[in-house]
N, C-alpha and C. Protein backbone atom coordinates (compact mmCIF):
# COMPACT_ATOMS: atom_id res chain seq x y z
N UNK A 1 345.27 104.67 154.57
CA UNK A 1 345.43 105.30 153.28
C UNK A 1 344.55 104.62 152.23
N UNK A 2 344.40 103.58 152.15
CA UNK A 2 344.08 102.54 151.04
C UNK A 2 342.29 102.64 151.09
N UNK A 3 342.12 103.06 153.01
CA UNK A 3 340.44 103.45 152.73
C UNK A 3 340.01 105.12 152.47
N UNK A 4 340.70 105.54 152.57
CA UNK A 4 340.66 107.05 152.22
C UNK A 4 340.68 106.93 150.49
N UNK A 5 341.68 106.38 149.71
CA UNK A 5 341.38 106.36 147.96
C UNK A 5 340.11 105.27 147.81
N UNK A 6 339.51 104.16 148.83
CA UNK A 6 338.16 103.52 148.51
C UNK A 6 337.02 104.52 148.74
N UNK A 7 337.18 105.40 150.00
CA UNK A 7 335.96 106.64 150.34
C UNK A 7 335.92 107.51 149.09
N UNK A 8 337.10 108.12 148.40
CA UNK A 8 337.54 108.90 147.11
C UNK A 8 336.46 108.35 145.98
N UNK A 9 337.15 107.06 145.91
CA UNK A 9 336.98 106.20 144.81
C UNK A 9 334.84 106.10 144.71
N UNK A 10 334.30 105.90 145.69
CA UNK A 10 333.40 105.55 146.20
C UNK A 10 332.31 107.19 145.41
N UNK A 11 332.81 107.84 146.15
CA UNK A 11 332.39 109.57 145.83
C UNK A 11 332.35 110.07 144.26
N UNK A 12 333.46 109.65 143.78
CA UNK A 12 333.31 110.57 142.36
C UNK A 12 332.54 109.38 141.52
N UNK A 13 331.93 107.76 141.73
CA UNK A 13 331.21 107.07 141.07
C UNK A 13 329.63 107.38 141.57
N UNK A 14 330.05 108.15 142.16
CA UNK A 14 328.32 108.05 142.83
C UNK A 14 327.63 109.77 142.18
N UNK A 15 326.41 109.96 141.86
CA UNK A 15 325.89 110.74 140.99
C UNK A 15 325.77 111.87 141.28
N UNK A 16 326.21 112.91 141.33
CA UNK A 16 326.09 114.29 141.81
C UNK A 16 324.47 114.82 141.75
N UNK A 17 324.40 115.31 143.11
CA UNK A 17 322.85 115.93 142.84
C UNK A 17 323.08 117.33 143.43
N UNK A 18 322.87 118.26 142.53
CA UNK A 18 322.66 119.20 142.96
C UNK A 18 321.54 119.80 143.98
N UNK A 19 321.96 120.49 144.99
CA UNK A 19 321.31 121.13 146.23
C UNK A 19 319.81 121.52 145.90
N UNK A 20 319.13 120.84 146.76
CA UNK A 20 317.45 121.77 146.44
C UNK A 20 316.73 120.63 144.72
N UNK A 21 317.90 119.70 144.41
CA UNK A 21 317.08 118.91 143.19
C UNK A 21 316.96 117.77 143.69
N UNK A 22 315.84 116.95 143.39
CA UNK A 22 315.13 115.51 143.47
C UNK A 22 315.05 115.19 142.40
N UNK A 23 314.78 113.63 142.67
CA UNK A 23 314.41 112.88 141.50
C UNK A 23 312.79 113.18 141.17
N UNK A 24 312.58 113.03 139.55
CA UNK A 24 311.29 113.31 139.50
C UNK A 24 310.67 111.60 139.39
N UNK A 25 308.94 111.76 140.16
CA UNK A 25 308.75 110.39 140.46
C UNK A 25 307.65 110.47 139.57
N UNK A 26 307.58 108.70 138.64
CA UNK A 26 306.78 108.64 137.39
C UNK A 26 304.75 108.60 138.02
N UNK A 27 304.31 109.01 137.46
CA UNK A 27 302.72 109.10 137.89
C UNK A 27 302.06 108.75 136.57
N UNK A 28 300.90 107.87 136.28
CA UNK A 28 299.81 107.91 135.50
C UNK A 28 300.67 106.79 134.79
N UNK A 29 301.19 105.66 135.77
CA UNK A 29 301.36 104.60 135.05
C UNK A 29 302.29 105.22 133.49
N UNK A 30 303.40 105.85 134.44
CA UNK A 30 304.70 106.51 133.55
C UNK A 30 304.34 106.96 132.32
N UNK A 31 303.14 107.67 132.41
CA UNK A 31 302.59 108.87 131.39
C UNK A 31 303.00 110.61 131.68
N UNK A 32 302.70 110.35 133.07
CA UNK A 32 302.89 111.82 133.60
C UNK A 32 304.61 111.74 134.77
N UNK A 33 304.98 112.90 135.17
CA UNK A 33 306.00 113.10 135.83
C UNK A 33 305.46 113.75 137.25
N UNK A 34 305.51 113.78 138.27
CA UNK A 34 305.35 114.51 140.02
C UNK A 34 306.79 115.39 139.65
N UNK A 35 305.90 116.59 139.55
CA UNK A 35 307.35 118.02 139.73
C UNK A 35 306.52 119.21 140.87
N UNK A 36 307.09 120.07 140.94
CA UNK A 36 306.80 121.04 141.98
C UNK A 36 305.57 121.91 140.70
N UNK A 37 306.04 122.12 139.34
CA UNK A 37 305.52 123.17 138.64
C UNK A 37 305.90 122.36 137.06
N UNK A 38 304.83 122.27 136.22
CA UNK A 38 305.07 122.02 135.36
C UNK A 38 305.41 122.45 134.29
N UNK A 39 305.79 122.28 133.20
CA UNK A 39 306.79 123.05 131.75
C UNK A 39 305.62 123.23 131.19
N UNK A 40 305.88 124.15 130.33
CA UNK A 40 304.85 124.84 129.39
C UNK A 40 304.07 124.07 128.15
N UNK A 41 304.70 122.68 128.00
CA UNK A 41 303.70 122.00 127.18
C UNK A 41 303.04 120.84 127.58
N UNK A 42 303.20 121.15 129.48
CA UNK A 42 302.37 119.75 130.38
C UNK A 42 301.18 120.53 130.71
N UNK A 43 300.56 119.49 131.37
CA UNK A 43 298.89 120.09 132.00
C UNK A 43 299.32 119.39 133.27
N UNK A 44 298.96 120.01 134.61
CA UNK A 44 298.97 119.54 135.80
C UNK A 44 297.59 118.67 136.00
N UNK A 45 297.69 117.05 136.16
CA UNK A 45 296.72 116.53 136.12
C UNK A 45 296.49 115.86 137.70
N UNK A 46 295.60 115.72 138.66
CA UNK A 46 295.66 115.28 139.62
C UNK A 46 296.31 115.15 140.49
N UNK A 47 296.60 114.71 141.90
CA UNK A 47 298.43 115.16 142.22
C UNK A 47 298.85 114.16 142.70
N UNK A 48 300.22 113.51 142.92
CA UNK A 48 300.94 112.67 143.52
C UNK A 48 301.16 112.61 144.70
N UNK A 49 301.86 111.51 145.10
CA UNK A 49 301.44 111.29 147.16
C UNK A 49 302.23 112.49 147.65
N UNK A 50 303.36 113.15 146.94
CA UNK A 50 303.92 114.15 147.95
C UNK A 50 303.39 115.55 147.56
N UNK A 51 302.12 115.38 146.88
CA UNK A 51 301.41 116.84 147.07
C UNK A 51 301.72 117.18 145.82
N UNK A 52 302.67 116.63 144.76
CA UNK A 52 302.91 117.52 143.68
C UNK A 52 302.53 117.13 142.59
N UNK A 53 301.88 117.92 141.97
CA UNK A 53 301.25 117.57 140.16
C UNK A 53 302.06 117.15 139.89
N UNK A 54 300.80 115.95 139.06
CA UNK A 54 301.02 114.86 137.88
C UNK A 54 301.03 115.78 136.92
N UNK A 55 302.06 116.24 135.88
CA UNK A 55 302.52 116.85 134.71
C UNK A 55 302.44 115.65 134.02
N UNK A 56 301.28 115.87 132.91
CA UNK A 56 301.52 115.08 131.55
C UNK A 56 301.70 115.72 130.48
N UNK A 57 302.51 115.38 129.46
CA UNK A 57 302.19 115.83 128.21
C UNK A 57 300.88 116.47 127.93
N UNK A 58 300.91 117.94 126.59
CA UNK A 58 299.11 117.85 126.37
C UNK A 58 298.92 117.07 125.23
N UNK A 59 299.53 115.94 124.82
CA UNK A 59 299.09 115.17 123.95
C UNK A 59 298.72 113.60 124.40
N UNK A 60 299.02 113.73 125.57
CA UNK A 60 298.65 112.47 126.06
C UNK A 60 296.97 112.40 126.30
N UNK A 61 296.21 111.38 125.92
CA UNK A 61 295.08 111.49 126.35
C UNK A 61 294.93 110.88 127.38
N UNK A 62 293.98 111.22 128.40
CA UNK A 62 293.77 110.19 129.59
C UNK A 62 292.41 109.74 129.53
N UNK A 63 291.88 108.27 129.48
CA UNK A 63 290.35 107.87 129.91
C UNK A 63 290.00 108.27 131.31
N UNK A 64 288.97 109.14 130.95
CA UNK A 64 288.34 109.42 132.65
C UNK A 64 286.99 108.39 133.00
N UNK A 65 286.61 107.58 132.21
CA UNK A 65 285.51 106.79 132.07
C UNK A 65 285.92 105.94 133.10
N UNK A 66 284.96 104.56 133.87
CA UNK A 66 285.09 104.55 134.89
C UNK A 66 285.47 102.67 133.73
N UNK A 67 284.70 102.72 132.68
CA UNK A 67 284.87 101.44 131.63
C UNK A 67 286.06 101.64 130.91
N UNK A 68 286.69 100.24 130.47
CA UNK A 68 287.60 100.41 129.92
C UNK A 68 287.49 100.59 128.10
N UNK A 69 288.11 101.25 126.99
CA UNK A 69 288.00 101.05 125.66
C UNK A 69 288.14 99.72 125.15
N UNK A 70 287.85 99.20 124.55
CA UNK A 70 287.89 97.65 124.09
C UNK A 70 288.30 97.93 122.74
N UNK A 71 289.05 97.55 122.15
CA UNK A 71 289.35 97.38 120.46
C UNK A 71 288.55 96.54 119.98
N UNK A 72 288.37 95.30 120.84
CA UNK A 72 287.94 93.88 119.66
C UNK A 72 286.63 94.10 120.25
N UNK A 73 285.84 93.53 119.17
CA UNK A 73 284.22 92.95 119.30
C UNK A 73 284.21 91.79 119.70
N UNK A 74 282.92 91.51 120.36
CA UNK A 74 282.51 89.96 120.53
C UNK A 74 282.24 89.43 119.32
N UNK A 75 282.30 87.94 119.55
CA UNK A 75 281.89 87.12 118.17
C UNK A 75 280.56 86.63 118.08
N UNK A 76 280.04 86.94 117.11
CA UNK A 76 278.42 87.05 116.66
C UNK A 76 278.18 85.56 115.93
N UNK A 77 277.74 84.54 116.70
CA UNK A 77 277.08 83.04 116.11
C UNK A 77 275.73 83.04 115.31
């Protein structure tokens, strides 16, 4: 009896996932989201290991340059 209310007990703390839903997995260094189809204010950018677009924001910018942006200057003697 006592493991039947721990199996109980065990079940309703643990997170309901509804049938046919996954977790969505972070891409672009947790800029973009891996979904099947993206929402109407993402851009499908490149795709993730299980085949499914990287959805980013369209306000996110991404560097496609192969160099990185630098803020600071060198110091001039």
């Amino acid at each position: 009896m006592k493991l039947l209310f721990l199996f109980l007990a065990i079940l309703l703390v643990m997170e309901p996932v509804a049938p046919g839903r996954h977790h969505s997995l972070p891409c672009l260094g947790n800029k973009g989201t891996c979904r099947v189809s993206c929402k109407k204010d993402e851009k499908p950018y490149l795709y993730c290991r299980n085949y499914q677009p990287c959805c980013v924001q369209s306000y996110v910018k991404i560097n496609t340059s192969a160099k990185e942006e630098r803020n600071h200057h060198p110091k001039t003697s």
